[in-house]
N, C-alpha and C. Protein backbone atom coordinates (compact mmCIF):
# COMPACT_ATOMS: atom_id res chain seq x y z
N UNK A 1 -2.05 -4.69 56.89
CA UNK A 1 -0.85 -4.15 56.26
C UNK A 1 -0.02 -5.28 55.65
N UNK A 2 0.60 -4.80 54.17
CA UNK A 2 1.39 -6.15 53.64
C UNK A 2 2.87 -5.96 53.85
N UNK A 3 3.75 -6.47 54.54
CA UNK A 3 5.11 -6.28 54.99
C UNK A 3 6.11 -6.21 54.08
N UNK A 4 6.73 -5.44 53.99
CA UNK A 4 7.80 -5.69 52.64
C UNK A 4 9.07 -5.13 53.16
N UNK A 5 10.28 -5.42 52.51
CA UNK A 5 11.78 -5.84 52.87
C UNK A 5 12.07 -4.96 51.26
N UNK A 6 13.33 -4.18 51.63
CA UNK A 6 13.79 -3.67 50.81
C UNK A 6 15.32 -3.96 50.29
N UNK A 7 15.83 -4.69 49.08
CA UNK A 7 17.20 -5.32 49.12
C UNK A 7 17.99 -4.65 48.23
N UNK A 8 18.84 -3.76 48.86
CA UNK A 8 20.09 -3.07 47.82
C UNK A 8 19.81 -1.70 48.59
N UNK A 9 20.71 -0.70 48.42
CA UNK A 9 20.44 0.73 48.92
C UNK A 9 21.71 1.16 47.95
N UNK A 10 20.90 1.17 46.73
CA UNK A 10 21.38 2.07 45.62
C UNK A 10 20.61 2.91 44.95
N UNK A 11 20.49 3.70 43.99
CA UNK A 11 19.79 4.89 43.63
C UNK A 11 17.64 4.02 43.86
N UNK A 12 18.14 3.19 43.26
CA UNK A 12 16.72 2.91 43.38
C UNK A 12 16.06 2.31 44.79
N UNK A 13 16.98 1.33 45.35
CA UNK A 13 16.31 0.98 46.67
C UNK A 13 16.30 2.30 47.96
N UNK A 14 17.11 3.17 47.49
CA UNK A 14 17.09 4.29 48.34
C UNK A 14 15.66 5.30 48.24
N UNK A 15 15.46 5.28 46.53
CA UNK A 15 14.27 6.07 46.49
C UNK A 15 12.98 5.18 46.86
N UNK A 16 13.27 3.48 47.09
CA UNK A 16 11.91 2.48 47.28
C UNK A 16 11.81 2.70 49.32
N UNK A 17 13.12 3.14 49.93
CA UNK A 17 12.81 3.37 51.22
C UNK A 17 11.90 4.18 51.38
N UNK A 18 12.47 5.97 50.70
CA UNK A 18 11.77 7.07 50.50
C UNK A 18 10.16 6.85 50.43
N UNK A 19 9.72 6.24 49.25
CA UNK A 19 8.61 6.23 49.10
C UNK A 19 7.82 5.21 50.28
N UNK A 20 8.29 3.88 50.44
CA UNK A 20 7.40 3.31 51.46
C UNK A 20 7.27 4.07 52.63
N UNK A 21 8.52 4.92 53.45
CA UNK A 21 8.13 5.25 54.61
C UNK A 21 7.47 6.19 54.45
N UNK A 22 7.02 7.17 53.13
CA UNK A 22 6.33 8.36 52.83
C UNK A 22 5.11 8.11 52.02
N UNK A 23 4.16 7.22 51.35
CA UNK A 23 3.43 6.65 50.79
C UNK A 23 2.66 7.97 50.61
N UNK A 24 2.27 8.45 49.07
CA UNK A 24 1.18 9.32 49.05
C UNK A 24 -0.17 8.74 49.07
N UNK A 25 -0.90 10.18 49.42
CA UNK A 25 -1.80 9.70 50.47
C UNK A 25 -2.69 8.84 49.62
N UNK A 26 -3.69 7.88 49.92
CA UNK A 26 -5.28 7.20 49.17
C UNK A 26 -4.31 6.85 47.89
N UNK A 27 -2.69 6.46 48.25
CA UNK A 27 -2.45 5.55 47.09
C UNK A 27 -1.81 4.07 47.24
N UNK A 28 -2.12 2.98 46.84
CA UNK A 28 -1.58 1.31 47.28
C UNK A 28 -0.24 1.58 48.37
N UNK A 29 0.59 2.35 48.25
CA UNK A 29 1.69 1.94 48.98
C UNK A 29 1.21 2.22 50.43
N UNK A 30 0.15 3.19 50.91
CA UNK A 30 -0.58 3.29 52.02
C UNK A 30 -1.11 1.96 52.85
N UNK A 31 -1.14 0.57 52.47
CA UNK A 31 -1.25 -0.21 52.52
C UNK A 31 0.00 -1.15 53.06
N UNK A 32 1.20 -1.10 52.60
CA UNK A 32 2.45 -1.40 52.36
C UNK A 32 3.45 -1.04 53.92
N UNK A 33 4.07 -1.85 54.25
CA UNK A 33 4.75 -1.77 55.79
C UNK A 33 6.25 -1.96 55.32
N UNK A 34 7.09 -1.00 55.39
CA UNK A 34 8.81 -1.34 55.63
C UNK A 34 9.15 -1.98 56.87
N UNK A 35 9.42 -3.19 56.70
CA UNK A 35 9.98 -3.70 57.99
C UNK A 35 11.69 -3.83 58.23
N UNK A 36 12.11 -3.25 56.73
CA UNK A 36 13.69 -2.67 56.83
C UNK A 36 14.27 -2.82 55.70
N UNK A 37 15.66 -2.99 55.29
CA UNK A 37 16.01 -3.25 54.30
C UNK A 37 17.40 -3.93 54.67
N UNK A 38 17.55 -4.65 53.90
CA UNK A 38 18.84 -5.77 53.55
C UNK A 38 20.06 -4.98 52.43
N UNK A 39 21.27 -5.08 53.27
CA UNK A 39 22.35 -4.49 52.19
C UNK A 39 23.58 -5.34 53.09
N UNK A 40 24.73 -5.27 51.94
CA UNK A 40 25.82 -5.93 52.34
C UNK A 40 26.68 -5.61 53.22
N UNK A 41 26.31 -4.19 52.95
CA UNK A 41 27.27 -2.67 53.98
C UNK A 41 26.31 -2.39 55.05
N UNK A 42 27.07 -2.24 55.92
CA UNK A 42 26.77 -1.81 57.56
C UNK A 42 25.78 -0.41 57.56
N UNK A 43 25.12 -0.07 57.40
CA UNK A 43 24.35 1.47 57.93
C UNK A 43 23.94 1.45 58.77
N UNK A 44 23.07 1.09 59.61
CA UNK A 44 22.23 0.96 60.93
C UNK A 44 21.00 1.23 60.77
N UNK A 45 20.82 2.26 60.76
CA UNK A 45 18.87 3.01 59.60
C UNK A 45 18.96 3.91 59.05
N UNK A 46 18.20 4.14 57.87
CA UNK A 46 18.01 5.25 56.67
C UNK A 46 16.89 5.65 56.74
N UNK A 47 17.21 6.60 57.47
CA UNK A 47 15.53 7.65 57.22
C UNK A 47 14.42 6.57 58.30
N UNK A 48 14.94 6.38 59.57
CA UNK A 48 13.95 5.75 60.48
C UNK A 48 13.60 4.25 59.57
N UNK A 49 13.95 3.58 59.07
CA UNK A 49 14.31 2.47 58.50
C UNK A 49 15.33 1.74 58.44
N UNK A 50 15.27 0.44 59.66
CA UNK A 50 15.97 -0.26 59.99
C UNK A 50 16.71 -1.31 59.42
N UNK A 51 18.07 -1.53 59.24
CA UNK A 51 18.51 -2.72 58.63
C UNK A 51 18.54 -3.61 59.28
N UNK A 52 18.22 -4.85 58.28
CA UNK A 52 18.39 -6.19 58.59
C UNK A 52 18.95 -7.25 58.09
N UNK A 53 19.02 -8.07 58.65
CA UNK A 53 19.59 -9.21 57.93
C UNK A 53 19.09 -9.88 56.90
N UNK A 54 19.37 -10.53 55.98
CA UNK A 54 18.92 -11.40 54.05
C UNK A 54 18.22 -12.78 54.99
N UNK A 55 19.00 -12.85 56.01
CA UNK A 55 18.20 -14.17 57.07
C UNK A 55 16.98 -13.61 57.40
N UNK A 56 16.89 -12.62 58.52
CA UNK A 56 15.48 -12.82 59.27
C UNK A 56 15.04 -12.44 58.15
N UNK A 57 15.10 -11.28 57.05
CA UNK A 57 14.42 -10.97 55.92
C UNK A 57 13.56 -12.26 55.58
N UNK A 58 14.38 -13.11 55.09
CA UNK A 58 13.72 -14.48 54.47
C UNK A 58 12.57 -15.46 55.68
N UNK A 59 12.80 -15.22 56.69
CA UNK A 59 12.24 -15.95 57.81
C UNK A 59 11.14 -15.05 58.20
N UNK A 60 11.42 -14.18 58.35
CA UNK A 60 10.31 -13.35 58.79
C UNK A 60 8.53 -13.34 58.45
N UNK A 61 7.83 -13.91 59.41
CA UNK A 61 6.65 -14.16 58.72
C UNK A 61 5.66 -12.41 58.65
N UNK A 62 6.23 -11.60 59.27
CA UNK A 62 5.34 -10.21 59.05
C UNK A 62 6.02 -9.86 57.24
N UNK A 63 7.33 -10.53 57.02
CA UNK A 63 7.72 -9.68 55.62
C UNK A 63 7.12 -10.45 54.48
N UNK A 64 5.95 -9.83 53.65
CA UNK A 64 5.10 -10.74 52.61
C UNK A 64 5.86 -10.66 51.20
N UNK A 65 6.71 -9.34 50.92
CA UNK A 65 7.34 -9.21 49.69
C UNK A 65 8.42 -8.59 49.58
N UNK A 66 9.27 -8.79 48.86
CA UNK A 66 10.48 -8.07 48.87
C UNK A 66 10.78 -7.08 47.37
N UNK A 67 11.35 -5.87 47.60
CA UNK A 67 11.66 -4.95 46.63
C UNK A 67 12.92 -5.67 46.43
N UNK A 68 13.50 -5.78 45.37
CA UNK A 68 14.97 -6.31 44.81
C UNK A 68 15.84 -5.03 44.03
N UNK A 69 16.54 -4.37 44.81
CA UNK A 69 17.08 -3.81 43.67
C UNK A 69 18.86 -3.36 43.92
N UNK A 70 19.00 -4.59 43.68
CA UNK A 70 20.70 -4.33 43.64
C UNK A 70 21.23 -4.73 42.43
N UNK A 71 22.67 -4.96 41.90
CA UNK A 71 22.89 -4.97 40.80
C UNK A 71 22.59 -6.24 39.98
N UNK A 72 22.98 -5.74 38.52
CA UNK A 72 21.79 -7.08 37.78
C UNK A 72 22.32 -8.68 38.12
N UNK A 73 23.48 -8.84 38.14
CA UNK A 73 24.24 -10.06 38.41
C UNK A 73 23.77 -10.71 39.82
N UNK A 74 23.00 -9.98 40.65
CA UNK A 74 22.38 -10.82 41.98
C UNK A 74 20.99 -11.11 41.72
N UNK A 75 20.32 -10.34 40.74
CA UNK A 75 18.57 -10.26 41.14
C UNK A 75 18.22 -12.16 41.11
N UNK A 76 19.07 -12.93 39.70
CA UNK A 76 18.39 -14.09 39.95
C UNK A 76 18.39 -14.64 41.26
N UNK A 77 19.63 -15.01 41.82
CA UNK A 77 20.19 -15.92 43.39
C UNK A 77 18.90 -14.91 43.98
N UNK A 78 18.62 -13.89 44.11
CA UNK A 78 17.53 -13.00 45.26
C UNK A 78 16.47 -13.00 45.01
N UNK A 79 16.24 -13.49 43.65
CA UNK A 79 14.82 -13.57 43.45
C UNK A 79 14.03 -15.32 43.88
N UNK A 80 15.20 -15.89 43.93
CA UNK A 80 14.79 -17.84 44.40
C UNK A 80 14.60 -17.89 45.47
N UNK A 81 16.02 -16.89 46.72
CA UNK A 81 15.73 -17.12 47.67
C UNK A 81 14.66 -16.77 47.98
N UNK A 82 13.94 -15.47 47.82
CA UNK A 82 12.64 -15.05 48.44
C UNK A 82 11.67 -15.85 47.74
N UNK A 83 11.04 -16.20 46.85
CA UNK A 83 10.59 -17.28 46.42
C UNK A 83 10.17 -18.67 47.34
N UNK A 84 11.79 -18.86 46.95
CA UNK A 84 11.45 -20.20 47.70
C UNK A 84 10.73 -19.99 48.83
N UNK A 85 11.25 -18.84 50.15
CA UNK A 85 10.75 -18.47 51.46
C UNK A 85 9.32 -17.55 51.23
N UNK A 86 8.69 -18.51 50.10
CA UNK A 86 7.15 -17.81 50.09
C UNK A 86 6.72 -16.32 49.90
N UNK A 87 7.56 -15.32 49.21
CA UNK A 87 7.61 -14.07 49.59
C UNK A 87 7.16 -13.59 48.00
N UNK A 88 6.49 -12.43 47.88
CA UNK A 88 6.10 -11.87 46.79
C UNK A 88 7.48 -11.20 46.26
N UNK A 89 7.45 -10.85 44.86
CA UNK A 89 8.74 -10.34 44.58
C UNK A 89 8.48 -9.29 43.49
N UNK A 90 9.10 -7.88 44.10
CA UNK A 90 9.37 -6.99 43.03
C UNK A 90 10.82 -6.89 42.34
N UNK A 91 11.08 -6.89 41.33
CA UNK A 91 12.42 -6.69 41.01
C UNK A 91 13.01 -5.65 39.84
N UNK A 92 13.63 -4.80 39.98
CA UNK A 92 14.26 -3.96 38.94
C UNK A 92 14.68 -4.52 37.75
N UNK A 93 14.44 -4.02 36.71
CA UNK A 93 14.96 -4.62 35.17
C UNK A 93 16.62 -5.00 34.95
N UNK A 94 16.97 -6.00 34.66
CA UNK A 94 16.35 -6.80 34.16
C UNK A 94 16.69 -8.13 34.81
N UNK A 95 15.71 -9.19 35.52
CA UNK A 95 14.86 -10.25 36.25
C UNK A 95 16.07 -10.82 36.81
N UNK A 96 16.91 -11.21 35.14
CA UNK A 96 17.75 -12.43 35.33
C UNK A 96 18.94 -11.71 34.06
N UNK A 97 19.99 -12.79 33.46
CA UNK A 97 21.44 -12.29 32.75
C UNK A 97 21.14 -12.82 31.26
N UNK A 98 19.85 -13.66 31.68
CA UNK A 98 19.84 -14.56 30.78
C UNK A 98 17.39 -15.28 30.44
N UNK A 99 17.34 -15.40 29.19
CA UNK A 99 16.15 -15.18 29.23
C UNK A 99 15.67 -16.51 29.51
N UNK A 100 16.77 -18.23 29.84
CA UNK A 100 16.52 -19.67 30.50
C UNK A 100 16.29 -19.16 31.70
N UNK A 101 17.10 -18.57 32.30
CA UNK A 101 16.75 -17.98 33.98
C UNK A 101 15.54 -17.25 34.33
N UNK A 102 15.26 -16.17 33.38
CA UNK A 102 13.99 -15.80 33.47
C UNK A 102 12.37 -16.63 33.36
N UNK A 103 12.73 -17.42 32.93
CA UNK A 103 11.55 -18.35 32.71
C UNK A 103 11.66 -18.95 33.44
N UNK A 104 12.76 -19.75 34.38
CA UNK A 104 12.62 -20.34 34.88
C UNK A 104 12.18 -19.48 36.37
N UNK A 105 12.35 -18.80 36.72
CA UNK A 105 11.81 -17.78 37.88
C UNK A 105 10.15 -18.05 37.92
N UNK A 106 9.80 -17.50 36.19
CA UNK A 106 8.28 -16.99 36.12
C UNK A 106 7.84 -18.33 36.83
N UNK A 107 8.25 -19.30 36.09
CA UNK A 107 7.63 -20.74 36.58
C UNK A 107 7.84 -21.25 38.02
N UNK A 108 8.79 -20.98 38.40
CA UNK A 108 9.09 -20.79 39.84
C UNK A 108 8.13 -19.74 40.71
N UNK A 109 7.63 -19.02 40.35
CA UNK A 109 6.58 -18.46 40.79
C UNK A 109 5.42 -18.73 40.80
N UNK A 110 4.98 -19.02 39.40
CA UNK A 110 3.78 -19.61 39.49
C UNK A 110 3.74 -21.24 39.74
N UNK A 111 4.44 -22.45 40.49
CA UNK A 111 4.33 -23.03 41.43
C UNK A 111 4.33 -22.60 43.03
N UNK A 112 4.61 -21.60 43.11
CA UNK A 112 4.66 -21.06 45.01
C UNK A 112 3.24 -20.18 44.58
N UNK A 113 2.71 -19.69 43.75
CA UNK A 113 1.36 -19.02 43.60
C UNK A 113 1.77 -17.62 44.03
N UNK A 114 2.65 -17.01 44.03
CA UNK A 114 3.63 -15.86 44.19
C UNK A 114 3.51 -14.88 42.69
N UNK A 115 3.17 -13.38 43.33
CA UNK A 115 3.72 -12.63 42.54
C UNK A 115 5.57 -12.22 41.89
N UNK A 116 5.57 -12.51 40.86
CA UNK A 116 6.97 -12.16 40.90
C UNK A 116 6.64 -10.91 39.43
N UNK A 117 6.90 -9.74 40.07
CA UNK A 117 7.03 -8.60 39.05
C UNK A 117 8.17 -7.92 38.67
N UNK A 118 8.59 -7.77 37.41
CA UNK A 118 9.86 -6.78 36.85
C UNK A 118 8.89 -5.13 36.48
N UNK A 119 9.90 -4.74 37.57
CA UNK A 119 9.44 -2.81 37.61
C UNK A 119 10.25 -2.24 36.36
N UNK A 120 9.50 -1.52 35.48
CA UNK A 120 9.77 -0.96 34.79
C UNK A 120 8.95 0.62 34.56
N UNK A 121 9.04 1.46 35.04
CA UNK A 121 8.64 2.67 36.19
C UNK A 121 8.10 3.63 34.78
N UNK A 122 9.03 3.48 34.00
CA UNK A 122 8.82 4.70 32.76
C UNK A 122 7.54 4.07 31.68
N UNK A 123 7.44 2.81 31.65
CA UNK A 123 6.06 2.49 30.85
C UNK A 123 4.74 3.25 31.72
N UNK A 124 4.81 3.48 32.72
CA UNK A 124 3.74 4.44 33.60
C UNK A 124 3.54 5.60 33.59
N UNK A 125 4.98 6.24 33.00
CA UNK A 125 4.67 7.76 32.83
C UNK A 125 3.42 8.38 31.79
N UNK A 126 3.02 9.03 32.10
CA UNK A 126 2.51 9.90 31.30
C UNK A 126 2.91 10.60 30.01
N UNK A 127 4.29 10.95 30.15
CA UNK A 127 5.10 10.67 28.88
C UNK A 127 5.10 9.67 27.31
N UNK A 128 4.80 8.66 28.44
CA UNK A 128 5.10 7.35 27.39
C UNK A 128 3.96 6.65 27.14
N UNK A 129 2.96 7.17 28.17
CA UNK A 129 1.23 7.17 27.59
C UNK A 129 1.10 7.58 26.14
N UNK A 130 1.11 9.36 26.48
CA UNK A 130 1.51 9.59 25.41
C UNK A 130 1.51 9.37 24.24
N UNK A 131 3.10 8.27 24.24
CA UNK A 131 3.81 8.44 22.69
C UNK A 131 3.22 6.97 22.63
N UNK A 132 2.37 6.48 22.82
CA UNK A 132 1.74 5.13 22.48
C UNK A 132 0.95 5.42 22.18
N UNK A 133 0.18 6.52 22.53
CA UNK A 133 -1.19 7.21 21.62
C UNK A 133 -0.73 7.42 20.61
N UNK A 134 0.28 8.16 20.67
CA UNK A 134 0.56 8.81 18.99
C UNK A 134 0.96 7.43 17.97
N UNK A 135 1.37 6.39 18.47
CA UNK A 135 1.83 5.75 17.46
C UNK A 135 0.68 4.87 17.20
N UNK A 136 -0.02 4.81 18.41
CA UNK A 136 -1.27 3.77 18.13
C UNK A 136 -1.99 3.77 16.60
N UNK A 137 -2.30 2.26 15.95
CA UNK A 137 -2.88 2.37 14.48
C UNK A 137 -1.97 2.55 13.13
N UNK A 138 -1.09 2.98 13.44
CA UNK A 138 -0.07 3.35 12.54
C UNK A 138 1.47 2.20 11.96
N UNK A 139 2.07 2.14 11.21
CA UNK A 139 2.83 1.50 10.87
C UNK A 139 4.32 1.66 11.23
N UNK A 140 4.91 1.23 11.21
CA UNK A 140 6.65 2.01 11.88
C UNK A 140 7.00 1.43 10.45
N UNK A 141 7.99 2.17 9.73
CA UNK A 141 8.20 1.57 8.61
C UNK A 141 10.09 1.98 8.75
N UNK A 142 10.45 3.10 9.44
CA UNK A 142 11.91 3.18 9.98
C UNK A 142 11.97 4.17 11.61
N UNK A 143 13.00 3.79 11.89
CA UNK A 143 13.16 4.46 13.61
C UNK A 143 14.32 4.45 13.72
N UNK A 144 14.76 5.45 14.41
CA UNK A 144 16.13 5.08 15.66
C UNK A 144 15.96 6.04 17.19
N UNK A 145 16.65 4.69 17.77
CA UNK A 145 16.39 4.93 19.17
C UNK A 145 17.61 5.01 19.76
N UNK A 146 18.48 6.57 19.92
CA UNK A 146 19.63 6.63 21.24
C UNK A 146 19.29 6.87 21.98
N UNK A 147 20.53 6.65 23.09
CA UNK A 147 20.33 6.91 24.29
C UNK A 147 21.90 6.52 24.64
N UNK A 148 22.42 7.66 25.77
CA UNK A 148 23.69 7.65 26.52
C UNK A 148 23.98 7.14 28.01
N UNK A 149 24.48 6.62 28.27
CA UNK A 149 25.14 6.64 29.72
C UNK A 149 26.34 6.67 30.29
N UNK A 150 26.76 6.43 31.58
CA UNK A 150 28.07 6.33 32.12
C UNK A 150 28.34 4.64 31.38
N UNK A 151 29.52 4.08 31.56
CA UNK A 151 30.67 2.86 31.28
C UNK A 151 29.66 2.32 32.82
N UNK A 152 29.31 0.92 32.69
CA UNK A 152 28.89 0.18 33.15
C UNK A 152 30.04 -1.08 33.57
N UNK A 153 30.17 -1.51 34.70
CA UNK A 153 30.86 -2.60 35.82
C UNK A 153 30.07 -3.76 34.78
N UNK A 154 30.45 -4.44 33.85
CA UNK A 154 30.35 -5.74 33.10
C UNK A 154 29.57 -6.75 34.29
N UNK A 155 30.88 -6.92 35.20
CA UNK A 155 30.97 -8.08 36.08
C UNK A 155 29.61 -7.96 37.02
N UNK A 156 29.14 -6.54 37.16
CA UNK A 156 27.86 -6.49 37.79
C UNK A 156 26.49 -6.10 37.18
N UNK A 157 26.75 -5.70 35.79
CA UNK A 157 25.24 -5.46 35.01
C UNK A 157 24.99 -6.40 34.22
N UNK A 158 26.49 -7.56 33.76
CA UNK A 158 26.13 -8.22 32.63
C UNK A 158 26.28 -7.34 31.34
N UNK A 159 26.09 -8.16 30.45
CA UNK A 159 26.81 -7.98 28.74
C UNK A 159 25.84 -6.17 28.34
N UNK A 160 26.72 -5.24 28.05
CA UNK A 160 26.13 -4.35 27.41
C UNK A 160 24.73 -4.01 27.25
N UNK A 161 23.93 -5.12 26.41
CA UNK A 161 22.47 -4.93 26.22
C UNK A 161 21.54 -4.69 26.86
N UNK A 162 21.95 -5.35 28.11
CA UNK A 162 21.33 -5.20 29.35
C UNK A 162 20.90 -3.41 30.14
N UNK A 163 22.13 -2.56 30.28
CA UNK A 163 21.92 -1.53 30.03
C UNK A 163 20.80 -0.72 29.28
N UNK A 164 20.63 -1.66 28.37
CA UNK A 164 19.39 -0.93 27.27
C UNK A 164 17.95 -1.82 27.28
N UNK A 165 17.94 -2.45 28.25
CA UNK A 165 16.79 -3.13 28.09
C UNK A 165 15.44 -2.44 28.40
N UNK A 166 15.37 -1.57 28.80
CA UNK A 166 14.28 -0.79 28.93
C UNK A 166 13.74 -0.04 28.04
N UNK A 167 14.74 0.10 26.93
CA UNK A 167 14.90 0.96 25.98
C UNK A 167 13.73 -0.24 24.68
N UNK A 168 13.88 -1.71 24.89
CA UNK A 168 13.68 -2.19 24.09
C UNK A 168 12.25 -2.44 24.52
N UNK A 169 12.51 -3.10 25.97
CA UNK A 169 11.04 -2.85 26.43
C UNK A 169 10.13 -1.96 25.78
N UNK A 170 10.37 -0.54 25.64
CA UNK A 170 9.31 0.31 25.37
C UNK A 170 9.13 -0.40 23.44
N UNK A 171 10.41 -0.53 22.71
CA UNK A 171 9.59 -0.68 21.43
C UNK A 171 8.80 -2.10 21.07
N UNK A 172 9.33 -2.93 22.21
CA UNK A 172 8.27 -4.01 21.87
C UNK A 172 6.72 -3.71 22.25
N UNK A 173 6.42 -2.94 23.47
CA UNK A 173 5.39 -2.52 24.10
C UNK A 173 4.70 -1.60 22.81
N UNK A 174 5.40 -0.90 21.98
CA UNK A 174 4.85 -0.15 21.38
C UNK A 174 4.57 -0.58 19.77
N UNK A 175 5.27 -1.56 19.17
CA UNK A 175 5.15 -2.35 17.96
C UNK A 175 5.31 -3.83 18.01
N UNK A 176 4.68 -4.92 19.09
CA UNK A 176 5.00 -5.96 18.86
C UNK A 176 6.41 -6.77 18.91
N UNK A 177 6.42 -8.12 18.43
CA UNK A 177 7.92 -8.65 18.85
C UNK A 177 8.63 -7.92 18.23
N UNK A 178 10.12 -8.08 18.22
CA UNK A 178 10.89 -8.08 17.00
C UNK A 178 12.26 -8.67 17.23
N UNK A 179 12.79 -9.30 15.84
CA UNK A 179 13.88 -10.03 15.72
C UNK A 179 15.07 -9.35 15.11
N UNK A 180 15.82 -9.75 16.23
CA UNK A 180 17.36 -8.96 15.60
C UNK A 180 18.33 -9.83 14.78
N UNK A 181 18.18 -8.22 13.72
CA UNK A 181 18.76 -8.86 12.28
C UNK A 181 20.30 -8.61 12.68
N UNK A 182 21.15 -7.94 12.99
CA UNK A 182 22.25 -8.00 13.35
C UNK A 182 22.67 -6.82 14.34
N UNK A 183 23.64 -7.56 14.85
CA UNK A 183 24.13 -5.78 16.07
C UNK A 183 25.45 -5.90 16.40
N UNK A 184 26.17 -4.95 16.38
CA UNK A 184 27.94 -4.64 16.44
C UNK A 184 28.43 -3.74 17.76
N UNK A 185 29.43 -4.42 18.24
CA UNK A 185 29.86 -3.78 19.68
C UNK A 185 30.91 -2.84 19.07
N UNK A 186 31.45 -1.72 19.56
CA UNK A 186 32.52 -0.84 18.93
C UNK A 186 32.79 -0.38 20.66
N UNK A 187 34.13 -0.73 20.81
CA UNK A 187 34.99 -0.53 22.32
C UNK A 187 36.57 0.07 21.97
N UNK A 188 36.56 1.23 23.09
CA UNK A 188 37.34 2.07 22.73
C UNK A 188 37.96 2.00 24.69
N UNK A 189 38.92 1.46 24.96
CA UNK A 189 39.15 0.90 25.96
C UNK A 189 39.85 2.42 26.44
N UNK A 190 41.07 2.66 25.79
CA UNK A 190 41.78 3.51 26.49
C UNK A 190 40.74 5.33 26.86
N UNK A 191 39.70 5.13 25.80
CA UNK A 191 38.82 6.31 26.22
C UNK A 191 37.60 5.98 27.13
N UNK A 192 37.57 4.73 27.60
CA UNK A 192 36.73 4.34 28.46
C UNK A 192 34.59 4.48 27.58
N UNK A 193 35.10 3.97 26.28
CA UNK A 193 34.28 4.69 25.33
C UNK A 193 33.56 2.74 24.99
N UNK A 194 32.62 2.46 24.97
CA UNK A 194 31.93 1.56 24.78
C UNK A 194 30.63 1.95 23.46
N UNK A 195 30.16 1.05 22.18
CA UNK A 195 28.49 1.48 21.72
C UNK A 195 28.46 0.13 21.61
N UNK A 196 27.22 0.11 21.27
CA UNK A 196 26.59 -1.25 20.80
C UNK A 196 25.15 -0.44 19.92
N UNK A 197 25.45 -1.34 18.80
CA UNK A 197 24.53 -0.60 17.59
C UNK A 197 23.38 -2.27 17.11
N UNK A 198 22.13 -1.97 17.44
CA UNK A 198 20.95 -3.02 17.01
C UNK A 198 20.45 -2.81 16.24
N UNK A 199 20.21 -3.82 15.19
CA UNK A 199 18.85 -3.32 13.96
C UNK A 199 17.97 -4.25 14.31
N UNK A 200 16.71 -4.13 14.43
CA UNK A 200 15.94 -5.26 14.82
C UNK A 200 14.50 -4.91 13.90
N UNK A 201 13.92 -5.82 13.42
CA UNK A 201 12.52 -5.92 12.44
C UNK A 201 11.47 -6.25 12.99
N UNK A 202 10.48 -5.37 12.75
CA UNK A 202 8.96 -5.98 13.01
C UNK A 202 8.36 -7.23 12.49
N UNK A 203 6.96 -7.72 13.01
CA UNK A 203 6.59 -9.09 12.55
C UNK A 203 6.22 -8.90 11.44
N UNK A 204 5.97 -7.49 10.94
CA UNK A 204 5.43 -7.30 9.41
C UNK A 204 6.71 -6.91 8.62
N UNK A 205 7.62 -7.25 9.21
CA UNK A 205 9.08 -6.65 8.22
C UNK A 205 9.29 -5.14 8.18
């Protein structure tokens, strides 16, 4: 069995308890051991899943990897420590605040010979199988891509874009790089009203 530590108990580390202590059946997480989860706030156990400390977490030689998923402004500091303490690392999008930090992780990983993975859950759907078939072979010659949410805590997700990074994920996954030709923030404070508008170009223009 490979030991794993779960860090944050927010929408997502709550559903990463769910699933490890429930693993469907003849699939990888069947393999996979919760030996608890790490949060800042006091609970005691969630769903027969014990909390622990970010210490023994890190010390612990039964814990081989850690799920990361608290807000974006911690994943780098949580992704070194476990690192450094030899530990495989999953982490929620997006890695780091900044794409010097991110590289410097990857490389930080591959000196400890450590997995370090960014989960991005919706490139797996079947959905988005899919719409990569359909576009497969074909040219993008114009697009637009919305998408809404709640007003985002700055101080804990980092700059706007970040919010949407998954969003971009999918069109690089689906057409190659692309470089942004310009993008405009529009903030509407007293309505609690935030956009951010991107144009970005393919390698073929």
């Amino acid at each position: 069995m490979f030991g794993t530590v779960v860090v944050g108990v927010g929408i997502a580390g709550l559903a990463r308890i769910r699933d490890l202590m429930n693993p469907m059946p003849s699939s990888p997480s069947e393999h996979l051991k919760l030996f608890g989860f790490v949060s800042r706030r006091s609970f005691g156990n969630i769903n027969d899943a014990k909390q622990i400390s970010l210490e023994d977490a890190l010390r612990s030689k039964e814990i081989h990897a850690a799920f990361i998923s608290t807000e974006n402004r911690s994943h780098e500091e949580t992704i070194r420590m476990f690192l450094e303490a030899g530990k495989h690392v999953l982490v929620e999008y997006p890695m780091a605040l900044s794409a010097k930090a991110a590289h410097e992780l990857w490389e930080m990983a591959e000196q400890k010979d450590k997995v370090l993975h960014v989960e991005h859950i919706e490139l797996l759907t079947e959905e988005y199988k899919q719409l990569k078939k359909e576009v497969a072979g074909k040219d993008l010659v114009k697009g637009t891509l919305h998408f809404t949410g709640h007003v985002l805590d700055e101080s804990k997700t980092g700059f706007p874009a970040f919010s949407g990074i998954a969003r971009l994920t999918w069109l690089i996954d689906l057409f190659g790089d692309l470089t942004v030709t310009s993008a405009t923030r529009e903030k509407q404070k007293d309505k609690s009203y935030s956009r951010m508008t991107v144009h970005f170009q393919t390698a073929n223009k």
